[in-house]
Protein backbone atom coordinates (compact mmCIF):
# COMPACT_ATOMS: atom_id res chain seq x y z
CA UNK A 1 115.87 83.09 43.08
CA UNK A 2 116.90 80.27 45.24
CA UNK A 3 120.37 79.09 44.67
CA UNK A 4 121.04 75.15 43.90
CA UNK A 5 123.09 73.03 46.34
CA UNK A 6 126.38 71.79 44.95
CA UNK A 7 126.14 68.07 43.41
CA UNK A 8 127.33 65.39 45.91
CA UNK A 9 130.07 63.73 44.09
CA UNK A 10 129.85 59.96 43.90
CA UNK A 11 130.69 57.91 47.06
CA UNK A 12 133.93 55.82 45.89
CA UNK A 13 133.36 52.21 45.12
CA UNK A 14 133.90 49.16 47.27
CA UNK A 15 136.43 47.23 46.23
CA UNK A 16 135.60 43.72 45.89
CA UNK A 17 136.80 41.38 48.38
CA UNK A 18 137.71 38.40 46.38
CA UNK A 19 141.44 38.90 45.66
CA UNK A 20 142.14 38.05 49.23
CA UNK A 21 140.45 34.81 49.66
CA UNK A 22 142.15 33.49 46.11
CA UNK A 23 145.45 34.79 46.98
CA UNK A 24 144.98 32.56 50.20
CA UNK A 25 144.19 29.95 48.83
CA UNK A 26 146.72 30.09 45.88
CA UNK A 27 149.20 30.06 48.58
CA UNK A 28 147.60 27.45 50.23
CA UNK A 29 147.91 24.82 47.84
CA UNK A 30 151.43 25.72 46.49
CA UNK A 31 153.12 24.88 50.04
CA UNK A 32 151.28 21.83 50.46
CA UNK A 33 152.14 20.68 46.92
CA UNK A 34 156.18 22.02 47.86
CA UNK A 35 155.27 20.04 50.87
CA UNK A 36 154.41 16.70 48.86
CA UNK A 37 156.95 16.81 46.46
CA UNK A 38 159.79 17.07 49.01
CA UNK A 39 158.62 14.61 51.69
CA UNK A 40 157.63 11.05 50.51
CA UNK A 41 154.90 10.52 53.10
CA UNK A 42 153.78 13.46 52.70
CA UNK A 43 153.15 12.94 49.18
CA UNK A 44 151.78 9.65 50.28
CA UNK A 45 149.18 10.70 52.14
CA UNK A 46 148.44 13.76 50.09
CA UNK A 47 147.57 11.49 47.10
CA UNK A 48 145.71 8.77 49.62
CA UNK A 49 143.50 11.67 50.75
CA UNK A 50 142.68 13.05 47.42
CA UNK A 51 141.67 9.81 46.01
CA UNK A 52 139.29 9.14 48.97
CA UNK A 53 138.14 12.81 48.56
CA UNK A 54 137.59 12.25 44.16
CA UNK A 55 135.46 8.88 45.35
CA UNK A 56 133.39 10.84 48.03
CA UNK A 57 132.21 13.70 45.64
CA UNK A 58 131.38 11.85 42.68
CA UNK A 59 128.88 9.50 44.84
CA UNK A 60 125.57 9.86 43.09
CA UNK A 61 123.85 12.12 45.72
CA UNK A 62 126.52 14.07 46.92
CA UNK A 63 127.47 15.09 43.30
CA UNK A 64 123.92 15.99 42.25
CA UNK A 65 123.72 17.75 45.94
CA UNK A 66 126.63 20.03 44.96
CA UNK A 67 125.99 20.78 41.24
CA UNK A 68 121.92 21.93 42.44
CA UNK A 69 124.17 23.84 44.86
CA UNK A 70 127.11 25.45 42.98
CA UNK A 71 123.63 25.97 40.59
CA UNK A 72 121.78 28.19 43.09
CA UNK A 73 124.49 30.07 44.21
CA UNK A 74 125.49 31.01 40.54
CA UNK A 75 121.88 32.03 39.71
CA UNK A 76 121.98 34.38 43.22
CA UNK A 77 125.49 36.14 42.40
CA UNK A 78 123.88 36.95 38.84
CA UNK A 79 120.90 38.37 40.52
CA UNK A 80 123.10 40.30 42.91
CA UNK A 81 125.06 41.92 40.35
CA UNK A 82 121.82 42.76 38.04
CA UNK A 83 120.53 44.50 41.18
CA UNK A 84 123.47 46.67 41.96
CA UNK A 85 123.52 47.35 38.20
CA UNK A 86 119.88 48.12 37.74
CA UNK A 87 118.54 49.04 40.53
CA UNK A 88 116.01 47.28 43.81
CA UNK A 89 113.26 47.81 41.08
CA UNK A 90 111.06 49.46 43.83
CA UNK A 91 108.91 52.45 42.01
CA UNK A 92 106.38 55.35 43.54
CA UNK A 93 102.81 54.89 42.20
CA UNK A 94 100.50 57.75 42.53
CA UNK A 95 97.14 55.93 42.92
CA UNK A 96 94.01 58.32 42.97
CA UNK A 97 90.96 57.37 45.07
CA UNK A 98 87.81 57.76 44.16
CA UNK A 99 86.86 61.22 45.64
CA UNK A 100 89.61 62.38 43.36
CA UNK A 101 92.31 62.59 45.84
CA UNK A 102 96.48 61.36 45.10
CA UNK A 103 98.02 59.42 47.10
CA UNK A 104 101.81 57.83 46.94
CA UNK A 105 102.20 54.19 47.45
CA UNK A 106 105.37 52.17 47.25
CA UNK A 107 105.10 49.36 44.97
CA UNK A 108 107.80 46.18 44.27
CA UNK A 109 107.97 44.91 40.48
């Protein structure tokens, strides 16, 4: 009798790199609103700049541009996590020629 080899145990997860990145930018915009709030100019400008910024985006094609964008990207991150949940849907099919032999071929869904 041959003996069975132990079961590898699951390789740990990857933790997900987004805390970092929103952390950053938390930070980010608390010292420039601190920033603002205590120097007048600074305000100023910070309110100047956002206005100009708010009248940028919501031009007709830039705002259309973005939402087909922020669109596209949502669709792929679904599809990313629904293949790390399910699977690369590739499957083995055993196709058998006509002379009666097997053969394995790798087939995509």
């Amino acid at each position: 009798m041959i003996p069975m080899p132990a079961p590898t145990p699951n390789p740990p997860s990857k933790p997900s790199g987004w805390i970092e990145p929103v952390l950053w930018t938390v930070g980010m915009v608390a010292a420039m609103t601190v920033f603002a709030c205590v120097n007048e100019t600074a305000g100023e400008v910070a309110v100047q700049g956002l206005a100009y910024l708010f009248a940028f985006i919501t031009t007709p094609f830039f705002l259309e541009a973005s939402a087909a964008f922020a669109g596209l990207c949502i669709v792929l991150i679904i599809n990313q996590r629904r293949i790390a949940k399910e699977g690369d849907g590739w499957v083995e099919m055993e196709v058998k020629d006509a002379d009666g032999e097997s053969k394995k071929q790798t087939e995509g869904l």
